[in-house]
N, C-alpha and C. Protein backbone atom coordinates (compact mmCIF):
# COMPACT_ATOMS: atom_id res chain seq x y z
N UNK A 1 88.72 96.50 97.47
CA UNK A 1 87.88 96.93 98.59
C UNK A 1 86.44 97.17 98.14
N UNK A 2 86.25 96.59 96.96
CA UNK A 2 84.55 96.41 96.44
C UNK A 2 83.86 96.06 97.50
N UNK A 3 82.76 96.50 98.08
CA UNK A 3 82.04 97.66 97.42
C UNK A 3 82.34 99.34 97.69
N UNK A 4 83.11 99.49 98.91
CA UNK A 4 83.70 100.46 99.32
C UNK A 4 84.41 101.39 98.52
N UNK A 5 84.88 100.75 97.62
CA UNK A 5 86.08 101.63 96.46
C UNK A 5 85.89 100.76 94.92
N UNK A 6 86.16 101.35 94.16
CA UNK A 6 85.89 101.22 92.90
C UNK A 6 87.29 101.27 91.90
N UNK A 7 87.71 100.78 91.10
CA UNK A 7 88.85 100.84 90.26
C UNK A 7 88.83 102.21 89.78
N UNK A 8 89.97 103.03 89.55
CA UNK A 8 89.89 104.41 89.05
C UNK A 8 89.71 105.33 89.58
N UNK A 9 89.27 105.03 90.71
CA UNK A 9 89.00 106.36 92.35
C UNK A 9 89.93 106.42 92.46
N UNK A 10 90.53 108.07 93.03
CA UNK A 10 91.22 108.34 93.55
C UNK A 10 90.90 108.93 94.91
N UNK A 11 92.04 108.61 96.13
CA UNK A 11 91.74 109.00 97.16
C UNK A 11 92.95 109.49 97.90
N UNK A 12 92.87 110.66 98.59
CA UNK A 12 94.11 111.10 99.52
C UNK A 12 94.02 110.30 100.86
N UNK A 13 95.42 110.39 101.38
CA UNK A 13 95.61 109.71 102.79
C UNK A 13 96.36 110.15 103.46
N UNK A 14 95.60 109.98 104.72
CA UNK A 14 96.26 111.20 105.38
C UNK A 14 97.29 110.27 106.11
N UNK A 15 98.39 111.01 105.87
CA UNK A 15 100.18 110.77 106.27
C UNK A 15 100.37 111.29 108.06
N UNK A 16 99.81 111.74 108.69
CA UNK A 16 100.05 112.84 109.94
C UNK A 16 99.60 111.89 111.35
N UNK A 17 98.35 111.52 110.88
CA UNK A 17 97.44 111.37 112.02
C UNK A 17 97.73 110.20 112.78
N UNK A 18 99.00 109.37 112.10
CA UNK A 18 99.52 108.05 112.87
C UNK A 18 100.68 108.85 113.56
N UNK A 19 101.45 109.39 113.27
CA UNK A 19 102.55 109.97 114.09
C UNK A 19 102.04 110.46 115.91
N UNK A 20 100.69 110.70 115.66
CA UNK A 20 100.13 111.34 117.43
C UNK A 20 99.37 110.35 117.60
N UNK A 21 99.20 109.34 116.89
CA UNK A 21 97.94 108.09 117.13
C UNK A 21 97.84 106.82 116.91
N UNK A 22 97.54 105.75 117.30
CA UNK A 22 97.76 104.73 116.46
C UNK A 22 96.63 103.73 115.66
N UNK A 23 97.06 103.18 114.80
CA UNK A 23 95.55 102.54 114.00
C UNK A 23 94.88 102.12 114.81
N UNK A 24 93.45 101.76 114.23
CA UNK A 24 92.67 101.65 114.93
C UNK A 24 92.07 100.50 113.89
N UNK A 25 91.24 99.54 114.70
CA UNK A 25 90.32 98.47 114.20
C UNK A 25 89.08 99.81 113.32
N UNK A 26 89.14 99.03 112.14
CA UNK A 26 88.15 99.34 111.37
C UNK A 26 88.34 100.80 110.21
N UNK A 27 89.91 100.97 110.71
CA UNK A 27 90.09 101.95 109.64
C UNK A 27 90.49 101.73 108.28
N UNK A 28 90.45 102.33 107.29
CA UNK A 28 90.68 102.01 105.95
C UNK A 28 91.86 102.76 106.03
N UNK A 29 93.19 101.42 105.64
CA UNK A 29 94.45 102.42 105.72
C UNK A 29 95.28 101.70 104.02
N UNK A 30 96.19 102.58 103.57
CA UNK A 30 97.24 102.26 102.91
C UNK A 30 98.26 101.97 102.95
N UNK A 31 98.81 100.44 102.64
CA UNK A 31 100.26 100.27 103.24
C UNK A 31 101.12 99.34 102.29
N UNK A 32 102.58 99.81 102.38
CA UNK A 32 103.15 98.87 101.36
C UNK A 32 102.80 97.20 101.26
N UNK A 33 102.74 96.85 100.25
CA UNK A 33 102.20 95.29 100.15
C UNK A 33 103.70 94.48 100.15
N UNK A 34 103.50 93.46 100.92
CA UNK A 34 104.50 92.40 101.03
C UNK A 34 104.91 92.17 99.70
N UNK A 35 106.57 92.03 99.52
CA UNK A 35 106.76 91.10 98.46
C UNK A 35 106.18 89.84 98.53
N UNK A 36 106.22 89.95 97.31
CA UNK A 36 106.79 90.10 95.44
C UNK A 36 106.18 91.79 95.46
N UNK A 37 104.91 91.91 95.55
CA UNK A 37 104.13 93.08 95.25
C UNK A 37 105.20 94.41 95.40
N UNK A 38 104.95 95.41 94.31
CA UNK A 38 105.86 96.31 94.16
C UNK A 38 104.42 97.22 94.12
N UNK A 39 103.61 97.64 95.20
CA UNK A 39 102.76 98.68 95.01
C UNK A 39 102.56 98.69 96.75
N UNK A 40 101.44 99.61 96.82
CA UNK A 40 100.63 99.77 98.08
C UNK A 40 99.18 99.23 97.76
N UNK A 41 98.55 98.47 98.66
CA UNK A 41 97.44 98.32 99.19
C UNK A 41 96.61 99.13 99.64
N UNK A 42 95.13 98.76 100.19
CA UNK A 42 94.18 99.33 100.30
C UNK A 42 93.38 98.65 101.06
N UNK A 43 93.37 98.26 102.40
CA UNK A 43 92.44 97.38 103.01
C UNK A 43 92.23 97.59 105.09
N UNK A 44 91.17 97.09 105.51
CA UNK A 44 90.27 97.63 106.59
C UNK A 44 91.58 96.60 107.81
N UNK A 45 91.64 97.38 108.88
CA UNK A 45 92.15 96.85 109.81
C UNK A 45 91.38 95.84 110.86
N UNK A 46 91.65 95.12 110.75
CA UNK A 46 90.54 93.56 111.47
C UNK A 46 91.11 93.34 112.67
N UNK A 47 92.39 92.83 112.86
CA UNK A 47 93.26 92.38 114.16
C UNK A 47 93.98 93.82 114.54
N UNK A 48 94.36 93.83 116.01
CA UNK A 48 95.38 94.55 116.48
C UNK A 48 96.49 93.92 117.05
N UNK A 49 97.51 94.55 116.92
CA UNK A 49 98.83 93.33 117.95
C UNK A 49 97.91 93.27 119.46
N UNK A 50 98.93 91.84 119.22
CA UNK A 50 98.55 90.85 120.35
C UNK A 50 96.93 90.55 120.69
N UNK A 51 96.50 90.37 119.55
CA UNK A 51 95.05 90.09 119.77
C UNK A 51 95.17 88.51 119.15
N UNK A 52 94.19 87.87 119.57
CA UNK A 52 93.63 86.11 118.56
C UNK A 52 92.57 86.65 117.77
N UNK A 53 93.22 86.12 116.40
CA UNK A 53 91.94 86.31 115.53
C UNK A 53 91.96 84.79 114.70
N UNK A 54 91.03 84.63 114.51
CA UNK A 54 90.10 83.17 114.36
C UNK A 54 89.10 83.03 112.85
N UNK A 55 89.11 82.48 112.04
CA UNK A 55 87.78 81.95 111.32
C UNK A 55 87.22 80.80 111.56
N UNK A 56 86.05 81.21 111.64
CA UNK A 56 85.11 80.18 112.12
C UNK A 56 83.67 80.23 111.29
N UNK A 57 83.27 79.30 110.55
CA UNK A 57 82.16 79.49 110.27
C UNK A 57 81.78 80.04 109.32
N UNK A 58 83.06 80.71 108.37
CA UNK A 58 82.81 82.16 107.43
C UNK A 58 83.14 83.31 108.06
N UNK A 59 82.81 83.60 109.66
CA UNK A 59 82.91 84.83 110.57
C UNK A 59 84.51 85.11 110.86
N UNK A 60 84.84 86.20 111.05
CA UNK A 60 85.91 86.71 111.88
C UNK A 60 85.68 86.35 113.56
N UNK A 61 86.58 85.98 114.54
CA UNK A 61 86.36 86.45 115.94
C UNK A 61 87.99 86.95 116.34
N UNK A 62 87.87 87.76 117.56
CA UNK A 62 88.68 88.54 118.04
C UNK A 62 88.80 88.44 119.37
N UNK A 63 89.99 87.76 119.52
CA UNK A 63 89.88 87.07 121.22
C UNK A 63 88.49 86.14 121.56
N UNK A 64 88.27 85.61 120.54
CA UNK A 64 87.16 84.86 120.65
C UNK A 64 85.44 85.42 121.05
N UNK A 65 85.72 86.60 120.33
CA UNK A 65 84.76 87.96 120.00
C UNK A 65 84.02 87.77 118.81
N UNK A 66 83.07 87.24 118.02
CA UNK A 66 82.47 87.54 116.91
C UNK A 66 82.20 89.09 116.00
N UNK A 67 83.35 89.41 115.39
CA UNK A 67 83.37 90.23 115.38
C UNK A 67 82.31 91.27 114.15
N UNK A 68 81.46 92.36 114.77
CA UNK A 68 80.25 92.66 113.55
C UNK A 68 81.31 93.69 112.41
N UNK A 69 80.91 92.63 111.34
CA UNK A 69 81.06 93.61 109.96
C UNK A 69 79.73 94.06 108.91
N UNK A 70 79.44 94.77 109.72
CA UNK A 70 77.80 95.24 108.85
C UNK A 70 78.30 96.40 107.15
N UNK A 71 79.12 96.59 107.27
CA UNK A 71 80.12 97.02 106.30
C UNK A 71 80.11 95.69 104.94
N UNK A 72 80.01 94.70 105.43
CA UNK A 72 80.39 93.46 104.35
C UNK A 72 78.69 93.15 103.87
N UNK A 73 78.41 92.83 102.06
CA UNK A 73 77.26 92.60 101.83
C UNK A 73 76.95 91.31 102.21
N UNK A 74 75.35 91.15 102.79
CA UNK A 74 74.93 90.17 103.26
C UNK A 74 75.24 88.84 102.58
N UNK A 75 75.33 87.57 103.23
CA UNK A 75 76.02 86.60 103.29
C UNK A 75 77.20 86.47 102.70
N UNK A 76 78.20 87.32 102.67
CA UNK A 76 79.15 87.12 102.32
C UNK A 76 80.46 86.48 103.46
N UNK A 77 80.86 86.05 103.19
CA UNK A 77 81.79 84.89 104.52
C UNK A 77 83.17 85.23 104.47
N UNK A 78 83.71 85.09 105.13
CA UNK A 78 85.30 85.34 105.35
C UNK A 78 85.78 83.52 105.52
N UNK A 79 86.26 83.20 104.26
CA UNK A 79 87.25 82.15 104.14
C UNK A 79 88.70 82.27 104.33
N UNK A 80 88.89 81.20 104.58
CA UNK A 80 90.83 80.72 104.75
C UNK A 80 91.80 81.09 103.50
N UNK A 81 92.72 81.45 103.65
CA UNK A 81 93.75 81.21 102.55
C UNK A 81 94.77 80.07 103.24
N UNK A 82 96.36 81.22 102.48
CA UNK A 82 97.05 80.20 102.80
C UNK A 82 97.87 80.69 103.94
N UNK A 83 97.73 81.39 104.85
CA UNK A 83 98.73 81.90 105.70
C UNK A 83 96.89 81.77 107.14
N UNK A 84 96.10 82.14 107.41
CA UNK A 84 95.15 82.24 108.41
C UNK A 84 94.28 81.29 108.06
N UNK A 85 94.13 80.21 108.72
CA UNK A 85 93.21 79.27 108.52
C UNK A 85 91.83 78.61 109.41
N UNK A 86 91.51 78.05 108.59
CA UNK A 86 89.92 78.33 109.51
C UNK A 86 90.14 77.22 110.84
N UNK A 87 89.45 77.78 111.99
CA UNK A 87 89.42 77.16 113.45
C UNK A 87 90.82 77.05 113.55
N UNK A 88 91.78 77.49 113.19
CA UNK A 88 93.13 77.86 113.95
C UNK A 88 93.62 79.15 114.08
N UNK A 89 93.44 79.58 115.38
CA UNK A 89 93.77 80.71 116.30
C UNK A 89 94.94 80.99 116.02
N UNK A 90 95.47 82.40 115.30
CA UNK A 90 96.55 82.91 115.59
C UNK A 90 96.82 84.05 116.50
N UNK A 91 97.65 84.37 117.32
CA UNK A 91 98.18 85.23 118.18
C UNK A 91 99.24 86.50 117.55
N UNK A 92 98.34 88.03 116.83
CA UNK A 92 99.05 88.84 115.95
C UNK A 92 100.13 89.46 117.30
N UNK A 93 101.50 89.20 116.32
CA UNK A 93 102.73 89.69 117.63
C UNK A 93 102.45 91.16 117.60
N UNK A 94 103.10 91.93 118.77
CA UNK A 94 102.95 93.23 119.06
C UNK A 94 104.27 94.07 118.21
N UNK A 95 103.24 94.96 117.20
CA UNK A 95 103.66 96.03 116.30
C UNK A 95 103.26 95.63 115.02
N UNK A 96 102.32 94.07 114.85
CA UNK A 96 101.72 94.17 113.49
C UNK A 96 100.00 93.93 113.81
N UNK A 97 99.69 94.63 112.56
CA UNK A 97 98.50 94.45 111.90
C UNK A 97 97.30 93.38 111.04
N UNK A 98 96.78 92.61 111.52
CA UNK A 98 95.72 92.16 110.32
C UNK A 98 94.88 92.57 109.43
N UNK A 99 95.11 92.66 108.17
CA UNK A 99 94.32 93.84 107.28
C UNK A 99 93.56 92.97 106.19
N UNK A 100 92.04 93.01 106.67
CA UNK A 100 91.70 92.28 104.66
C UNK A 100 90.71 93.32 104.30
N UNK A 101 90.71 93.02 102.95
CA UNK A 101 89.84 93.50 102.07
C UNK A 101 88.39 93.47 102.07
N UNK A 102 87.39 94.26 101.66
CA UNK A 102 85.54 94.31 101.70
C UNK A 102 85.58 93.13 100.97
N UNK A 103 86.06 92.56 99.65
CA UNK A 103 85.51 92.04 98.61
C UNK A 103 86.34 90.71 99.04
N UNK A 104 86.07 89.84 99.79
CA UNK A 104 86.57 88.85 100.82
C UNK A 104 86.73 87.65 99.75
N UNK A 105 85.90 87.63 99.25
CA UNK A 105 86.29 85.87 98.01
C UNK A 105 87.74 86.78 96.85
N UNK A 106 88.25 88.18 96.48
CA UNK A 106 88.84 88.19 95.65
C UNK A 106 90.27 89.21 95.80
N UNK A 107 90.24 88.68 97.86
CA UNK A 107 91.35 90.05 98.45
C UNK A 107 91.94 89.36 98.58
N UNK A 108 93.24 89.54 98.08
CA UNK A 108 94.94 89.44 98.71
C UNK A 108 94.98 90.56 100.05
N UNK A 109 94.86 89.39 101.40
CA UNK A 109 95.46 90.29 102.23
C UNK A 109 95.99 89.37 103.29
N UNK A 110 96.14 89.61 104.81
CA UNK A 110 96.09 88.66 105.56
C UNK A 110 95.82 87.80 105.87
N UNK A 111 95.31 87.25 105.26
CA UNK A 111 94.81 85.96 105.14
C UNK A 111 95.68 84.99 104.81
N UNK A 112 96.18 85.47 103.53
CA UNK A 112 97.24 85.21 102.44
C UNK A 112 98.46 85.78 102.98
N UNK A 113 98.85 86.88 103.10
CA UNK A 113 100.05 86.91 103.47
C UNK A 113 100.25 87.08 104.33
N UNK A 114 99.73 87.52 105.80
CA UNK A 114 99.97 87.33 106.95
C UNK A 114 100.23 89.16 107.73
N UNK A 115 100.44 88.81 109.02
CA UNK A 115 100.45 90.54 109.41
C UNK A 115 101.06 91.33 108.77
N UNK A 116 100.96 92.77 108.72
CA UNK A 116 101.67 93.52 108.57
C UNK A 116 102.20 94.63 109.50
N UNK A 117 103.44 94.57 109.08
CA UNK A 117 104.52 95.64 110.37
C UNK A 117 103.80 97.25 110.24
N UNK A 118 103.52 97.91 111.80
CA UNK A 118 103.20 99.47 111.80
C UNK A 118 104.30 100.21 111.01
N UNK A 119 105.48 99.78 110.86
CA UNK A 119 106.42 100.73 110.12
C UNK A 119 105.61 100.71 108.31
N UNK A 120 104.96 99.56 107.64
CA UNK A 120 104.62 99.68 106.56
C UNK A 120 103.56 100.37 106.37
N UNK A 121 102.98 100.59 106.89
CA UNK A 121 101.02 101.55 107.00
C UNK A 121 101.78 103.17 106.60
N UNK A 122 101.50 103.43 105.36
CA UNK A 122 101.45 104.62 105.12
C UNK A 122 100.63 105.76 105.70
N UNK A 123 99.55 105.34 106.17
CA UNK A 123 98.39 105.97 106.31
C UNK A 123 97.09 106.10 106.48
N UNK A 124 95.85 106.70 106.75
CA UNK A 124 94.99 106.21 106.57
C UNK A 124 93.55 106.84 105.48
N UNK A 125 93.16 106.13 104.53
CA UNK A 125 92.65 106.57 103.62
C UNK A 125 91.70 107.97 104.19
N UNK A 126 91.30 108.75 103.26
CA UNK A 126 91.01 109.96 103.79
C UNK A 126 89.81 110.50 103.23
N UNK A 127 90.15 111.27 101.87
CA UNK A 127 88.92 111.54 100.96
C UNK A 127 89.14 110.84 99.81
N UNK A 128 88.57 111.27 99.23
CA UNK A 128 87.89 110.33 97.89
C UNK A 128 87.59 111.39 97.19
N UNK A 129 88.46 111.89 95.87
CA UNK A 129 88.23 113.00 95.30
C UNK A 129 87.92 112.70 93.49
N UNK A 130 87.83 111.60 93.61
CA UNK A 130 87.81 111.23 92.11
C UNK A 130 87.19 109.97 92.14
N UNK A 131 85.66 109.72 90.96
CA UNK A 131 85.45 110.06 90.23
C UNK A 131 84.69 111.84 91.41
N UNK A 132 84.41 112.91 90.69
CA UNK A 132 83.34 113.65 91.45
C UNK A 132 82.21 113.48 92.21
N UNK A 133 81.53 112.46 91.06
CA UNK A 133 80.31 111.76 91.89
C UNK A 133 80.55 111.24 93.28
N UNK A 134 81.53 110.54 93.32
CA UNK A 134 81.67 110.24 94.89
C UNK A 134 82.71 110.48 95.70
N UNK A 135 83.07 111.60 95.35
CA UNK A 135 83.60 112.37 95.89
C UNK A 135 83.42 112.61 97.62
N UNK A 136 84.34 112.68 98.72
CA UNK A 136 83.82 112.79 100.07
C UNK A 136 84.84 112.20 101.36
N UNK A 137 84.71 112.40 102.14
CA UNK A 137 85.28 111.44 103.47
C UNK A 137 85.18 110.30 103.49
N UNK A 138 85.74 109.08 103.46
CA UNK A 138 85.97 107.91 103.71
C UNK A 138 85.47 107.80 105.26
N UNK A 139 84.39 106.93 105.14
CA UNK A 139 83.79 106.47 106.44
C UNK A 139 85.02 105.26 106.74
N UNK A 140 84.83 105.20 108.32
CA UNK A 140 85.67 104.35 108.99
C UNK A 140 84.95 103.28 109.56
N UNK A 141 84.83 101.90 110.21
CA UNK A 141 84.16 101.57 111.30
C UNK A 141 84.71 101.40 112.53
N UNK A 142 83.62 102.09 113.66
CA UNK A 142 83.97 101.81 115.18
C UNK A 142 83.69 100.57 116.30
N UNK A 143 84.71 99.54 116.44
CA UNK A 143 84.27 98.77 116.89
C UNK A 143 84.36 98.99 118.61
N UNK A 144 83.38 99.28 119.37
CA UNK A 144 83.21 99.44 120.60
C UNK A 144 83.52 98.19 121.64
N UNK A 145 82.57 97.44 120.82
CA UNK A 145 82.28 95.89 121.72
C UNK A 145 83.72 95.05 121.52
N UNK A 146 84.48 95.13 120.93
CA UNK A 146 85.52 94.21 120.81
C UNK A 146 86.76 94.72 121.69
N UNK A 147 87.20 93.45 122.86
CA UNK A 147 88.22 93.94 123.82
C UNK A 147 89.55 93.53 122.56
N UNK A 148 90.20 95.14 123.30
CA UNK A 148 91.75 94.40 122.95
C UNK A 148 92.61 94.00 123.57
């Protein structure tokens, strides 16, 4: 999640706040990673069920929404893997997630492996208590303009 997070940070997540709520586009959440992977992940929520999400161009769109990531450093592009591919529209089924990573040329996420189920989302990242220096609340982003 470069530039957002750093190797060796530690961060709490809060476990509670999905039980009365549900994710939201643009939150930084933690969730078990698809096999093979025997860990948890770390990456921003892009799609919601039953939304179309699209690459086009390098860009994300969302229901055919261009969607703003001012969060991502300038010209950096959102390419295809092997599961979401570019100018073909997928339709995320209802109860999973699309999740990728800030650091877009070197994330294993949806792209690659494809949605993930609300039962796997542990949570959503919270503070950031380690190293000290940056220490703090984990900013989220709010996407207003994008219908779901």
């Amino acid at each position: 999640m470069y530039p957002r997070f750093h190797d060796k940070e530690y961060i709490l997540t809060d476990k509670l706040s999905y039980n009365t709520g549900s994710p939201k586009r643009g939150e930084v959440i933690v969730f078990h990673a698809p096999p093979p992977a025997n860990s948890d992940y770390i990456k921003r929520i892009i799609g919601m069920p039953e939304e179309t999400i699209t690459l086009k161009e390098g860009y994300v769109y969302i229901n055919d929404e261009k969607l703003p990531e001012e969060y991502l450093p300038n010209g950096l592009l959102t390419n295809q893997k092997n599961f979401l591919r570019n100018n073909v529209p997928y339709k995320i089924p209802p109860g999973y997630y699309m999740v990728f990573g800030d650091n877009r040329n070197y994330s294993s996420d949806s792209r690659e492996f494809g949605p993930i189920a609300r039962k796997a989302i542990v949570g959503k990242a919270w503070v950031r208590y380690w190293p000290p220096a940056a220490m703090g609340i984990i900013p989220h982003e709010n996407y207003l303009t994008i219908p779901k």
